[in-house]
PDB file of N, CA and C in Angstrom:
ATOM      1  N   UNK A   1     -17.075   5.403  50.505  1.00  0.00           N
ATOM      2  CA  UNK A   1     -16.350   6.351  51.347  1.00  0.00           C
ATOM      3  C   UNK A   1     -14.865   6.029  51.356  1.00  0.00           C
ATOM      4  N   UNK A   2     -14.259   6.777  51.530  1.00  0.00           N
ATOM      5  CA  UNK A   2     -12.850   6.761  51.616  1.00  0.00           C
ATOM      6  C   UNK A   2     -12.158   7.990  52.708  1.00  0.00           C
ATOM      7  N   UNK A   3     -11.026   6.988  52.925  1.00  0.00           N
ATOM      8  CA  UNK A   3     -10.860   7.759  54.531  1.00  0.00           C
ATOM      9  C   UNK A   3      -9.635   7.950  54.658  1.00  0.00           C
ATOM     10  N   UNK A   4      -9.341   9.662  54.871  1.00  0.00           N
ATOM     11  CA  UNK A   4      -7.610   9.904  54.628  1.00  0.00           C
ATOM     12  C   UNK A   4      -7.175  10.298  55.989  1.00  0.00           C
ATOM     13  N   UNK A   5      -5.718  10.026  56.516  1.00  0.00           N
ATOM     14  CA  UNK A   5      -5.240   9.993  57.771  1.00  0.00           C
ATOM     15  C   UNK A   5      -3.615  10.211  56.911  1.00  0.00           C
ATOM     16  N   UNK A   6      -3.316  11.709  57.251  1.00  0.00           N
ATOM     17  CA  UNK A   6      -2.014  12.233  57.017  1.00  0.00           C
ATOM     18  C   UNK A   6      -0.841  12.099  58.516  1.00  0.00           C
ATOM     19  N   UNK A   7       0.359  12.118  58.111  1.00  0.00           N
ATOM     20  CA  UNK A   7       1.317  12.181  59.692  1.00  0.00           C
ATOM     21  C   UNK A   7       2.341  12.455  58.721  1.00  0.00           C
ATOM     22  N   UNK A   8       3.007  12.714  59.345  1.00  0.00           N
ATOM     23  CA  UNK A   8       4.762  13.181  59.505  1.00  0.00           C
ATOM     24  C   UNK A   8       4.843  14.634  59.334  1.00  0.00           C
ATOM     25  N   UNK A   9       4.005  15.577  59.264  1.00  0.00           N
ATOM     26  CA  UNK A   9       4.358  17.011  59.542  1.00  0.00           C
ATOM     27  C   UNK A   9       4.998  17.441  60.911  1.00  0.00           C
ATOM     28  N   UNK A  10       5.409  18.758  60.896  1.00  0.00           N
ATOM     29  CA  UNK A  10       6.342  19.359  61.658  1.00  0.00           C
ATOM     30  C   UNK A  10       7.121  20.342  62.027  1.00  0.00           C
ATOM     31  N   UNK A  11       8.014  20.590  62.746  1.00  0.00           N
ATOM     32  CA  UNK A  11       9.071  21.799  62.653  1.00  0.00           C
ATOM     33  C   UNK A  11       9.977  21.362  61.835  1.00  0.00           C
ATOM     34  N   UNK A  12      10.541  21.969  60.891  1.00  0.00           N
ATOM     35  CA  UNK A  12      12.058  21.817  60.161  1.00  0.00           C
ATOM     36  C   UNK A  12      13.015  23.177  59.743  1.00  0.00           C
ATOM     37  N   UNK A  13      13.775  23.555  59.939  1.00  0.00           N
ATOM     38  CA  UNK A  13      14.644  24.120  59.330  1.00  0.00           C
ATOM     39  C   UNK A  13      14.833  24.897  57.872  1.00  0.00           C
ATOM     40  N   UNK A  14      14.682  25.688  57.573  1.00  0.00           N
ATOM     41  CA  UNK A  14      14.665  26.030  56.005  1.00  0.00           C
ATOM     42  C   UNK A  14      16.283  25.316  55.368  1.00  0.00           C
ATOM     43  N   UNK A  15      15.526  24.823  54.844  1.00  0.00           N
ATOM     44  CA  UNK A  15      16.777  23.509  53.909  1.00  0.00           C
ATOM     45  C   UNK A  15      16.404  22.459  53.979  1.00  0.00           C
ATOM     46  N   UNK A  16      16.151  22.294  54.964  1.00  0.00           N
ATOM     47  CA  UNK A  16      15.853  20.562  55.396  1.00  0.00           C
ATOM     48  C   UNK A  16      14.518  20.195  54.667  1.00  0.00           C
ATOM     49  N   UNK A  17      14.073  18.724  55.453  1.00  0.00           N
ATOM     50  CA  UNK A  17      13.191  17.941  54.677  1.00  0.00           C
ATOM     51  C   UNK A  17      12.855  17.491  55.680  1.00  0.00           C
ATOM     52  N   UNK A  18      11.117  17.167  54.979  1.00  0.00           N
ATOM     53  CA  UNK A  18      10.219  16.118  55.738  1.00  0.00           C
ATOM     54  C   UNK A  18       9.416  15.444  54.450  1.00  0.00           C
ATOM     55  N   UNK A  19       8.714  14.323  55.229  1.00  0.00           N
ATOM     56  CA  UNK A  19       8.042  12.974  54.183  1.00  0.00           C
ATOM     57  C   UNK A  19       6.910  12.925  54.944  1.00  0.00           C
ATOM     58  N   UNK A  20       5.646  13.575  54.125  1.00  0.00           N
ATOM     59  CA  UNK A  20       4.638  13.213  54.570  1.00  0.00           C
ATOM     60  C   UNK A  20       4.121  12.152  54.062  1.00  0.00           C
ATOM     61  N   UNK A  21       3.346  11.020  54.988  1.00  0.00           N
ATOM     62  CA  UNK A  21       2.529  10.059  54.266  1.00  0.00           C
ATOM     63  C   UNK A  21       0.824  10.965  54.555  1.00  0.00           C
ATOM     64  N   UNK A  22      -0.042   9.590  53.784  1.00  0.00           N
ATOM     65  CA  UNK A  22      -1.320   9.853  54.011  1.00  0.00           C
ATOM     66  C   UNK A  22      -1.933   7.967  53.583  1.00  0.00           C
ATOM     67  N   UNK A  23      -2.470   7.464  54.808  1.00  0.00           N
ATOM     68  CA  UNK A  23      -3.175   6.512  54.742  1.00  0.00           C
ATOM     69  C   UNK A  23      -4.363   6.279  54.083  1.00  0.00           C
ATOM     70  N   UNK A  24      -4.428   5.771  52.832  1.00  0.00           N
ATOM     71  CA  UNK A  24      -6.359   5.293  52.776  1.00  0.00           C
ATOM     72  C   UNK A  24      -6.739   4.186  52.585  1.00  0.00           C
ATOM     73  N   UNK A  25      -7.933   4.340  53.471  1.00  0.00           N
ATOM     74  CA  UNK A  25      -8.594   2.976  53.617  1.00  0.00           C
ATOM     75  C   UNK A  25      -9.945   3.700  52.929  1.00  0.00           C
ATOM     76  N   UNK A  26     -10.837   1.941  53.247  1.00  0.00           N
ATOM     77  CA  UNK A  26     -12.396   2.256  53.254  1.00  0.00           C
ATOM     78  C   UNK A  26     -12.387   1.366  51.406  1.00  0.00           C
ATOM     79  N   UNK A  27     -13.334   2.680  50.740  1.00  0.00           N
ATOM     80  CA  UNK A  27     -13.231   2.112  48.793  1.00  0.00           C
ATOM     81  C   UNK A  27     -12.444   2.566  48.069  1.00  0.00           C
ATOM     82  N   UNK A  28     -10.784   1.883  48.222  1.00  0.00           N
ATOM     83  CA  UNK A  28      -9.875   1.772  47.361  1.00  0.00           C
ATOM     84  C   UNK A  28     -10.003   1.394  46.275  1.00  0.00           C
ATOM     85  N   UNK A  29     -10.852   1.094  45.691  1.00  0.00           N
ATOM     86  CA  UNK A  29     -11.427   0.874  44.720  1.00  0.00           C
ATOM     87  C   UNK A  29     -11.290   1.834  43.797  1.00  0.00           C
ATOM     88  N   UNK A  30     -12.137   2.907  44.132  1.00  0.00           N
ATOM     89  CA  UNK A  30     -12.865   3.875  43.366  1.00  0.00           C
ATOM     90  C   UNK A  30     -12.288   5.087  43.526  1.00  0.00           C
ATOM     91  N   UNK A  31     -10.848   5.350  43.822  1.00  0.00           N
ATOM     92  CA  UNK A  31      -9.591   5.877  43.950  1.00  0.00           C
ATOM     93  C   UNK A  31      -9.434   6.255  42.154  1.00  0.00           C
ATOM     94  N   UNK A  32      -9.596   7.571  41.561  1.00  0.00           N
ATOM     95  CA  UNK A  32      -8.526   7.478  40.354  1.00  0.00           C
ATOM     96  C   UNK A  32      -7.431   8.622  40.535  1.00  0.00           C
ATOM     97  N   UNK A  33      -7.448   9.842  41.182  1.00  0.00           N
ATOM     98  CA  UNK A  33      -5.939  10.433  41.247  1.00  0.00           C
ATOM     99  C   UNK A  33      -5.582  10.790  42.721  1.00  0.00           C
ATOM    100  N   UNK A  34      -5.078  11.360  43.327  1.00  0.00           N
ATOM    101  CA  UNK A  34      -4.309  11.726  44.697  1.00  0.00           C
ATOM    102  C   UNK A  34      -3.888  12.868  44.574  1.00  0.00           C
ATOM    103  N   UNK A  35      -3.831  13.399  45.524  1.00  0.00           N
ATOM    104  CA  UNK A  35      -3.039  14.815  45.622  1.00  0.00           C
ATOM    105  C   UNK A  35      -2.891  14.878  46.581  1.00  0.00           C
ATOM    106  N   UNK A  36      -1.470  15.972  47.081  1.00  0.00           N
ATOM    107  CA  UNK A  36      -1.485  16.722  48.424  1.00  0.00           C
ATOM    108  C   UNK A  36      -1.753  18.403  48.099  1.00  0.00           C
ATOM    109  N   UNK A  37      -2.347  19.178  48.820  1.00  0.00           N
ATOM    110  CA  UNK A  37      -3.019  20.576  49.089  1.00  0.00           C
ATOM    111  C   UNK A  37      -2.302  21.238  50.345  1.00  0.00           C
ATOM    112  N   UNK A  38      -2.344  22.110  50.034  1.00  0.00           N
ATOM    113  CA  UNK A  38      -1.671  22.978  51.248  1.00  0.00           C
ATOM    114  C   UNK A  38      -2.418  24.248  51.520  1.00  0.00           C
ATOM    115  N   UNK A  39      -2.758  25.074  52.705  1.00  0.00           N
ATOM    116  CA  UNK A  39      -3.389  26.086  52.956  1.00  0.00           C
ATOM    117  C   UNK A  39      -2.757  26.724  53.990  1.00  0.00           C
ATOM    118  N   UNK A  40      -2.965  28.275  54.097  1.00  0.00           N
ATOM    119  CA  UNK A  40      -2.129  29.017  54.694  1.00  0.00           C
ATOM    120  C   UNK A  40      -3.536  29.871  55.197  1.00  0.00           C
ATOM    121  N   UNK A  41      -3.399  30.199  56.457  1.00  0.00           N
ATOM    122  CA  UNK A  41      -4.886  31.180  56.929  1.00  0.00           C
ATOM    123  C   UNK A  41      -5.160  32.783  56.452  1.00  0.00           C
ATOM    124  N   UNK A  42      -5.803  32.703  56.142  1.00  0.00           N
ATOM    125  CA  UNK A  42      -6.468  33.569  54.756  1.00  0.00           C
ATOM    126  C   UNK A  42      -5.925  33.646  53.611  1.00  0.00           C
ATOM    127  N   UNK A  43      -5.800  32.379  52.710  1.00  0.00           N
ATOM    128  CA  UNK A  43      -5.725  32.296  51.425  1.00  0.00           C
ATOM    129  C   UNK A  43      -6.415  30.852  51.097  1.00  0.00           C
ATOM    130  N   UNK A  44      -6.543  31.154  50.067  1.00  0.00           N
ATOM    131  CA  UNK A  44      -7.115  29.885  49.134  1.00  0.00           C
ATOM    132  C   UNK A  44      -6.125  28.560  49.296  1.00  0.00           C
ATOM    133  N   UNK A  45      -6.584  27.082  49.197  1.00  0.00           N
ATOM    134  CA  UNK A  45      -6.284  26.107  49.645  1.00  0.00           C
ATOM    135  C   UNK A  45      -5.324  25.607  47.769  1.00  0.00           C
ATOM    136  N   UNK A  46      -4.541  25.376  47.747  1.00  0.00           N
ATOM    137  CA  UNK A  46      -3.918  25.435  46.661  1.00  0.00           C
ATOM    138  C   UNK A  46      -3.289  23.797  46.595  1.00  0.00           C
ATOM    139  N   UNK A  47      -2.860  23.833  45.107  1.00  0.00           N
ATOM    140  CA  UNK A  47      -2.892  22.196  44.707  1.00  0.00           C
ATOM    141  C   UNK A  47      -0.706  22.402  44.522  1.00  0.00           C
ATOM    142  N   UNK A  48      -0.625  21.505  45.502  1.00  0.00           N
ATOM    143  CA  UNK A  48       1.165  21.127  45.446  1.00  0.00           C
ATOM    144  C   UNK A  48       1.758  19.678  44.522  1.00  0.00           C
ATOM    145  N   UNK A  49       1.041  19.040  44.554  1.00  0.00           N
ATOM    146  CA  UNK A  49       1.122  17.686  43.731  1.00  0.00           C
ATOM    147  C   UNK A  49       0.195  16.872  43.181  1.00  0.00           C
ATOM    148  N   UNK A  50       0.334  16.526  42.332  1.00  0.00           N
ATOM    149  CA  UNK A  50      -1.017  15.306  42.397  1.00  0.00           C
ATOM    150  C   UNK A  50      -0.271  13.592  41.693  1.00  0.00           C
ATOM    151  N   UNK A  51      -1.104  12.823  41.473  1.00  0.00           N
ATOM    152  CA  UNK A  51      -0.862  11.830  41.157  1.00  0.00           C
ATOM    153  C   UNK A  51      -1.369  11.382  40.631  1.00  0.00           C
ATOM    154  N   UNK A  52      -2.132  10.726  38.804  1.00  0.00           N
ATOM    155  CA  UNK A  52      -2.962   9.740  38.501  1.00  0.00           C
ATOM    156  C   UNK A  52      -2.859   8.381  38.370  1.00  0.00           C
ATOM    157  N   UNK A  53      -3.982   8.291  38.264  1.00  0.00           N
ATOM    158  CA  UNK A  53      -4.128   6.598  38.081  1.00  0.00           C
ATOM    159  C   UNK A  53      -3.052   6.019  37.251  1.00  0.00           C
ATOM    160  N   UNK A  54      -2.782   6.386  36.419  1.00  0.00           N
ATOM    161  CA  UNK A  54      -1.735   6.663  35.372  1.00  0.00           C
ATOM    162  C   UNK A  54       0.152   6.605  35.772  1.00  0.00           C
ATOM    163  N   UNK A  55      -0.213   7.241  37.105  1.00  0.00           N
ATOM    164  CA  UNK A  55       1.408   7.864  37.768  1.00  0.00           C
ATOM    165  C   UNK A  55       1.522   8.779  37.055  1.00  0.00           C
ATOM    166  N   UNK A  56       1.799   9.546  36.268  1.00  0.00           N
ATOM    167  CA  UNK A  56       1.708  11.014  35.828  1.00  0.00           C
ATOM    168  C   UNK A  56       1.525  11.554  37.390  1.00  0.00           C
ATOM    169  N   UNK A  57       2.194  12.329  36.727  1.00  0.00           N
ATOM    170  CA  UNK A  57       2.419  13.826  37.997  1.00  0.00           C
ATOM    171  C   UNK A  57       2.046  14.707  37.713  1.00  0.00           C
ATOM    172  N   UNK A  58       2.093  15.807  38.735  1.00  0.00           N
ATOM    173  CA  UNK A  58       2.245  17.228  38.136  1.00  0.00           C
ATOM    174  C   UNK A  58       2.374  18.073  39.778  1.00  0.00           C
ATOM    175  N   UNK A  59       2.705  19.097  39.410  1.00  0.00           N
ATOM    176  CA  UNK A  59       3.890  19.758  40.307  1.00  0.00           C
ATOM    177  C   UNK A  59       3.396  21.659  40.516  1.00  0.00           C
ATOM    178  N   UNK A  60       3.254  22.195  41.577  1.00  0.00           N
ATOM    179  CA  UNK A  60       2.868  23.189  41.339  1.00  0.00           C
ATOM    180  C   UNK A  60       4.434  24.438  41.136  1.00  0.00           C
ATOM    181  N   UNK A  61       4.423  24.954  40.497  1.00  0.00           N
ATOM    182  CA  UNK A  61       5.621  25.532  39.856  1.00  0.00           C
ATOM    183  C   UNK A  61       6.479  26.223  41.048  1.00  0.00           C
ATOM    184  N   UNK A  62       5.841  26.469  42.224  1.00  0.00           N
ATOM    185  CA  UNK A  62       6.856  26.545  43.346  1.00  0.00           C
ATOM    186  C   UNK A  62       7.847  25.320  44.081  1.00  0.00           C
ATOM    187  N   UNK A  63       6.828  24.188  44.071  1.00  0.00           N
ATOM    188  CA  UNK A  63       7.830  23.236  44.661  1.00  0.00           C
ATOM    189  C   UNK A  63       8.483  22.222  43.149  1.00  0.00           C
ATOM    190  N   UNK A  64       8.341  22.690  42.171  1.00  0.00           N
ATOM    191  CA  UNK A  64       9.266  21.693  41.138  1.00  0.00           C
ATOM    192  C   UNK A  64      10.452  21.965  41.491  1.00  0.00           C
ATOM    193  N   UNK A  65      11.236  20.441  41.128  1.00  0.00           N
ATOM    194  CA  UNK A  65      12.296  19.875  41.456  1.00  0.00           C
ATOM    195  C   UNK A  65      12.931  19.606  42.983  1.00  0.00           C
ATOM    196  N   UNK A  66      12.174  20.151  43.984  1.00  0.00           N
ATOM    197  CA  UNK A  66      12.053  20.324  45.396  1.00  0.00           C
ATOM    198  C   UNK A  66      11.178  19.061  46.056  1.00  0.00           C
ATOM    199  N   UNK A  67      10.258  19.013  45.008  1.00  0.00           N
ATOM    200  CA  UNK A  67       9.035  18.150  45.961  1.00  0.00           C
ATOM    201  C   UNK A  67       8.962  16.980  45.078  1.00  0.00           C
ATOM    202  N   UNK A  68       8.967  15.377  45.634  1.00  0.00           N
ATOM    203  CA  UNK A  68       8.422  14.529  44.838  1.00  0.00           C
ATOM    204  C   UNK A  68       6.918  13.511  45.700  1.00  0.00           C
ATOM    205  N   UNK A  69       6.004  13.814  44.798  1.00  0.00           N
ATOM    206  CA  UNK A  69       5.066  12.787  45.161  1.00  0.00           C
ATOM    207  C   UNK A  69       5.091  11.442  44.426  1.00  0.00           C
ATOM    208  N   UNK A  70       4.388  10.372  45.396  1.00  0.00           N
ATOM    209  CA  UNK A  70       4.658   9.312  45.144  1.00  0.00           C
ATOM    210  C   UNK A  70       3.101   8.593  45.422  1.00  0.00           C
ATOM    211  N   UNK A  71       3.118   6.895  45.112  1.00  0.00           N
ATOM    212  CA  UNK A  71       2.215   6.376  46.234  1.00  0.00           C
ATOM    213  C   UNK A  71       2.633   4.837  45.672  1.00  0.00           C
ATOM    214  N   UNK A  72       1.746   4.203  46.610  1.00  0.00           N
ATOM    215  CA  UNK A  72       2.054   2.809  46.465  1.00  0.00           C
ATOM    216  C   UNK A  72       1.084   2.170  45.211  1.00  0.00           C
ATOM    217  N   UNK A  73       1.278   0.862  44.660  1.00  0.00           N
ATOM    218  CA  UNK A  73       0.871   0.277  43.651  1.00  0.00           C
ATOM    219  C   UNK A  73      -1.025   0.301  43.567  1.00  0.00           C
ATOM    220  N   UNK A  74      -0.972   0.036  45.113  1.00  0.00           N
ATOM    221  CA  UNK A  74      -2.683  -0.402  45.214  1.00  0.00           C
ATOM    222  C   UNK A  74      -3.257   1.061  46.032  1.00  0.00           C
ATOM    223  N   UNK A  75      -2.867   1.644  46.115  1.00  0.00           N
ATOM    224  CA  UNK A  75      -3.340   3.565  46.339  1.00  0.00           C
ATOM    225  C   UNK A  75      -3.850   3.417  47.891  1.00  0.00           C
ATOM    226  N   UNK A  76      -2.933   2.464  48.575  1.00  0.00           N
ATOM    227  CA  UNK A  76      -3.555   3.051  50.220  1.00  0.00           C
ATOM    228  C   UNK A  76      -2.538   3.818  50.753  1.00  0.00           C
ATOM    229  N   UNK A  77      -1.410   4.296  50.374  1.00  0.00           N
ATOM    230  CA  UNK A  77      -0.278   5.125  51.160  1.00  0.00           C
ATOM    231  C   UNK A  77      -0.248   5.941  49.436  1.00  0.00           C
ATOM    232  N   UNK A  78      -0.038   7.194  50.233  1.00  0.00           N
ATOM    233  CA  UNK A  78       0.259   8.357  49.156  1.00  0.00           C
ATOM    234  C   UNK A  78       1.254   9.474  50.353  1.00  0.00           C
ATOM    235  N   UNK A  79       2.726   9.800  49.406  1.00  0.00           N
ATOM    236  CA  UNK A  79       3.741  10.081  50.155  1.00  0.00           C
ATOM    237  C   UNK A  79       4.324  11.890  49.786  1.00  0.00           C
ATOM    238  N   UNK A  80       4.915  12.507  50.517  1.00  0.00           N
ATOM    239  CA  UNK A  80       5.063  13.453  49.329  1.00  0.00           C
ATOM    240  C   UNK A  80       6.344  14.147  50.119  1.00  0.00           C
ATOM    241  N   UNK A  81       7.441  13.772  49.654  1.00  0.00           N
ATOM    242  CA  UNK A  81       8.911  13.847  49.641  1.00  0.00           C
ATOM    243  C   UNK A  81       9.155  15.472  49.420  1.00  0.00           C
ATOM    244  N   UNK A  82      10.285  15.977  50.587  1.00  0.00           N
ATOM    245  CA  UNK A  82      10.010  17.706  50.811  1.00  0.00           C
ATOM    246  C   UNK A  82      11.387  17.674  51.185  1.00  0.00           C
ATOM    247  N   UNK A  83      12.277  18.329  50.336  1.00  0.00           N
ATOM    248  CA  UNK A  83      13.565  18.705  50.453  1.00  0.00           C
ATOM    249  C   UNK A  83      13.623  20.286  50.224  1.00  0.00           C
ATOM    250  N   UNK A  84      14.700  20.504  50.588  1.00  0.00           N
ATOM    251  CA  UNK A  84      15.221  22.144  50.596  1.00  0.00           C
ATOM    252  C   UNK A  84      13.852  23.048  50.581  1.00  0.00           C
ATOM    253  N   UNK A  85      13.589  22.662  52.053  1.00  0.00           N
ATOM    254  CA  UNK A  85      12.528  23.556  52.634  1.00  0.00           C
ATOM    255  C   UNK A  85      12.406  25.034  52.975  1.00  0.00           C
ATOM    256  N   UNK A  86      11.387  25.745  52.602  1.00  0.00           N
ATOM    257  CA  UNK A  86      11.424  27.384  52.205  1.00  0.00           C
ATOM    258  C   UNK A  86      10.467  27.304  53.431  1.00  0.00           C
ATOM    259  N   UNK A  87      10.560  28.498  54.105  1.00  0.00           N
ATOM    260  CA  UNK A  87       9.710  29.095  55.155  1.00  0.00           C
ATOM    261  C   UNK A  87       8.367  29.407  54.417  1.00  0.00           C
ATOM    262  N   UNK A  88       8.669  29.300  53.066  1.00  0.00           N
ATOM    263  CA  UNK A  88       6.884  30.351  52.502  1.00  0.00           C
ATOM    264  C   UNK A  88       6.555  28.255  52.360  1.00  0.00           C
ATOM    265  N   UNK A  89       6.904  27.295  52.433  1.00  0.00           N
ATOM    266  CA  UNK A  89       6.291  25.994  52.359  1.00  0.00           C
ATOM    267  C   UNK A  89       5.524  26.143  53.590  1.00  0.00           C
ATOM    268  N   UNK A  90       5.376  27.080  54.406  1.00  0.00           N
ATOM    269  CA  UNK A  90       4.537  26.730  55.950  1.00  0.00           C
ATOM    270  C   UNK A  90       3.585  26.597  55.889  1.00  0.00           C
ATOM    271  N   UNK A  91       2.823  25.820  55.517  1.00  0.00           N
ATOM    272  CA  UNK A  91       1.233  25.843  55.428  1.00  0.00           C
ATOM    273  C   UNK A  91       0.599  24.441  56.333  1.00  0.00           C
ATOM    274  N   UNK A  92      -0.633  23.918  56.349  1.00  0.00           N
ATOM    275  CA  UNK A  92      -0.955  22.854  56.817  1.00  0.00           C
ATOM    276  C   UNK A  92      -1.232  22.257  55.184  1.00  0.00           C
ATOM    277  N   UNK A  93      -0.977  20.820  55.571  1.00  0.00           N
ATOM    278  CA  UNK A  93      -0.875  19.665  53.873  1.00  0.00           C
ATOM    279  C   UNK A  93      -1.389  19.090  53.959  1.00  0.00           C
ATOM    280  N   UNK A  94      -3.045  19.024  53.227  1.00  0.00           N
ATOM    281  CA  UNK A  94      -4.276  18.477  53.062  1.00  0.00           C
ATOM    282  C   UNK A  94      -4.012  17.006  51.818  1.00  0.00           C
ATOM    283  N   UNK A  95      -4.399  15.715  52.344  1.00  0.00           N
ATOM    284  CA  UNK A  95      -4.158  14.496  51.319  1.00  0.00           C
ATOM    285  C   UNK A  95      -5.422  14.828  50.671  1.00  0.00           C
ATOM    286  N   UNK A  96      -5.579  14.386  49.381  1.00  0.00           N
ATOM    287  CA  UNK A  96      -7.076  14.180  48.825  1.00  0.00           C
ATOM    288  C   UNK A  96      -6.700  13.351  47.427  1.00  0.00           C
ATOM    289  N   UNK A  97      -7.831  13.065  47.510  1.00  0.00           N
ATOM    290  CA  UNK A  97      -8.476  11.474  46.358  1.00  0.00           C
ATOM    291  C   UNK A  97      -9.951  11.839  45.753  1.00  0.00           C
ATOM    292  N   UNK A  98      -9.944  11.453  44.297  1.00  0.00           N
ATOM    293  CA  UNK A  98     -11.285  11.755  43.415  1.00  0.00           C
ATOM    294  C   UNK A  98     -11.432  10.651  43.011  1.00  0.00           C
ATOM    295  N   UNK A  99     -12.857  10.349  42.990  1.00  0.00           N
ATOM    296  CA  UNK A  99     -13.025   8.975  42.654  1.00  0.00           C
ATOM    297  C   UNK A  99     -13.170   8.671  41.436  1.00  0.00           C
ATOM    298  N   UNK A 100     -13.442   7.704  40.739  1.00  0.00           N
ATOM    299  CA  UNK A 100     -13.215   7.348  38.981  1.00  0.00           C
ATOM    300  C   UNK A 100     -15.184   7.632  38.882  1.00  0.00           C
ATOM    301  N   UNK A 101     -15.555   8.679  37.863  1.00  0.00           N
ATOM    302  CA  UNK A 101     -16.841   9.146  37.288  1.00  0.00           C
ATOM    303  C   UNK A 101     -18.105   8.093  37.824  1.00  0.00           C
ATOM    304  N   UNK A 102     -17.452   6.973  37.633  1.00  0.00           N
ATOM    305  CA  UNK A 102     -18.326   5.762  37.745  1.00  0.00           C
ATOM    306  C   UNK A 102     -18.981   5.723  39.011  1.00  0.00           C
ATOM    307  N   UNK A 103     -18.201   6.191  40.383  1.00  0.00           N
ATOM    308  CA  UNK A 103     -18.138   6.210  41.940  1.00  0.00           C
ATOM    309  C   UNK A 103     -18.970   7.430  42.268  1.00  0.00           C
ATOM    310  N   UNK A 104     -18.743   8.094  41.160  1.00  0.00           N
ATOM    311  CA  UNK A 104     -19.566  10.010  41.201  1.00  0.00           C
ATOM    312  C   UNK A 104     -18.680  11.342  41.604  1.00  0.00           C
ATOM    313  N   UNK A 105     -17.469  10.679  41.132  1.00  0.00           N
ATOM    314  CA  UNK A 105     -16.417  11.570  41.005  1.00  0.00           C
ATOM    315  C   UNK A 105     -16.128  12.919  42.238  1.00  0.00           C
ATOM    316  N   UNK A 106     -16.519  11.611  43.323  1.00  0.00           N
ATOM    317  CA  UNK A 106     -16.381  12.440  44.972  1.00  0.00           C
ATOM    318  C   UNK A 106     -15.041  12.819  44.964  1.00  0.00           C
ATOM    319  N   UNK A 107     -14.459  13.993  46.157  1.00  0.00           N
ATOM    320  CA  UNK A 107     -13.503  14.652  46.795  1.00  0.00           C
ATOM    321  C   UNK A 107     -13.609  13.421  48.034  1.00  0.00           C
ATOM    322  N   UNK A 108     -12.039  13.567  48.569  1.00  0.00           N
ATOM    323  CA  UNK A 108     -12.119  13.301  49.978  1.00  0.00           C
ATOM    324  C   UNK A 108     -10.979  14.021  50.410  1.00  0.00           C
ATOM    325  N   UNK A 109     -11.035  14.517  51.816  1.00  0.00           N
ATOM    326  CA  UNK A 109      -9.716  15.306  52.247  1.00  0.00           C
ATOM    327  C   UNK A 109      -9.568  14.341  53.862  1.00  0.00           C
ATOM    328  N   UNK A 110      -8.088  14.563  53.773  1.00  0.00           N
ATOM    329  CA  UNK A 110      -7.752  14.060  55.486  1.00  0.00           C
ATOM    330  C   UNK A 110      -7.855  15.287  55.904  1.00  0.00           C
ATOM    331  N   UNK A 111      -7.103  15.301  57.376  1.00  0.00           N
ATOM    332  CA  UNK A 111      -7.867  16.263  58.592  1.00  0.00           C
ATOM    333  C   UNK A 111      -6.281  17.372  57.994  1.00  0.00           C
ATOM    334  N   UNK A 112      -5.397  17.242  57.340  1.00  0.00           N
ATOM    335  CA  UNK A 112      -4.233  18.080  57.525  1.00  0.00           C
ATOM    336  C   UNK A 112      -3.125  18.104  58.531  1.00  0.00           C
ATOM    337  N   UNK A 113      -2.306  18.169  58.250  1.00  0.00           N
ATOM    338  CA  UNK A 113      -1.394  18.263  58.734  1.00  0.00           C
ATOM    339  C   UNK A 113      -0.185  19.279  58.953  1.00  0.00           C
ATOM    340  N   UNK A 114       0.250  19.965  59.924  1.00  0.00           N
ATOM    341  CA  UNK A 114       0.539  21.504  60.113  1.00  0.00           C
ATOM    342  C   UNK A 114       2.267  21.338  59.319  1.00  0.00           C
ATOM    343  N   UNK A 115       3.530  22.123  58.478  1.00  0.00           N
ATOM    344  CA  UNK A 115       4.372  21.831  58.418  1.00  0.00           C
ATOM    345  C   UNK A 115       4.697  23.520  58.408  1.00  0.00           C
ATOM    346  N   UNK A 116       5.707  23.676  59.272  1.00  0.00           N
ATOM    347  CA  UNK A 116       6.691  24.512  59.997  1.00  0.00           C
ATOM    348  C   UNK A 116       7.813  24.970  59.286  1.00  0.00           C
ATOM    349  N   UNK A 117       8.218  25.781  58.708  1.00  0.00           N
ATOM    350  CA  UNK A 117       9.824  26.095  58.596  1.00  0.00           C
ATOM    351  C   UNK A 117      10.177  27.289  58.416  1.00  0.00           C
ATOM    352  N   UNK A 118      11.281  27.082  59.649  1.00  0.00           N
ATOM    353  CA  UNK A 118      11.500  28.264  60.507  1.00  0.00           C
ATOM    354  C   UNK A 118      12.758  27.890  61.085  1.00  0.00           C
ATOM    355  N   UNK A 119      13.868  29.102  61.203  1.00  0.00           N
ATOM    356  CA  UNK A 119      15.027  28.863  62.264  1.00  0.00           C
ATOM    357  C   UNK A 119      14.542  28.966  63.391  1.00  0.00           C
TER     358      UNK A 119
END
């Protein structure tokens, strides 16, 4: 099992910036990529960043060059850096982790986190 706990969402400003983290604990182990997800109420839950085992990225073509994800060496903090913020970024920002085939190539999602932008 693996266990995600997102924070730093919020109100911001269109322009501005926020840094979400996402904590995991539990089987860090069996961690092979990361992502953050975002969902808006009545639409499909859509992929904003991800991260592999690898560090390779990838970027969903609205927030390139805007958004950088990150995480730490041993995959318990996964971060995701939000500059020149657009009002259509308002969604809540779901962390998630797939485990390496071997583990049975589970999903895990944190609870989300709401992010705001708005004058």
């Amino acid at each position: 099992q693996v266990r995600l706990v997102e924070s730093g969402g919020g109100l911001v400003q269109p322009g501005g910036s926020l840094r979400l983290s996402c904590a995991a604990s539990g089987s860090i182990f069996s961690i092979n990529d990361m992502g953050w997800y975002r969902q808006v109420p009545g639409k499909e839950r859509e992929l904003v960043a991800s991260i592999a085992s690898d560090v390779s990225t990838k970027y969903a073509d609205s927030v390139k060059g805007r958004f950088t994800i990150s995480r730490d060496n041993i995959k318990t903090m996964l971060f995701l850096q939000m500059n020149s913020l657009k009002p259509e970024d308002t969604a809540v920002y779901y962390c998630n982790s797939n485990t390496y085939p071997t583990y049975g190539s589970k999903r895990y999602w944190g609870q989300g986190t709401q992010v705001t932008v708005s004058s």
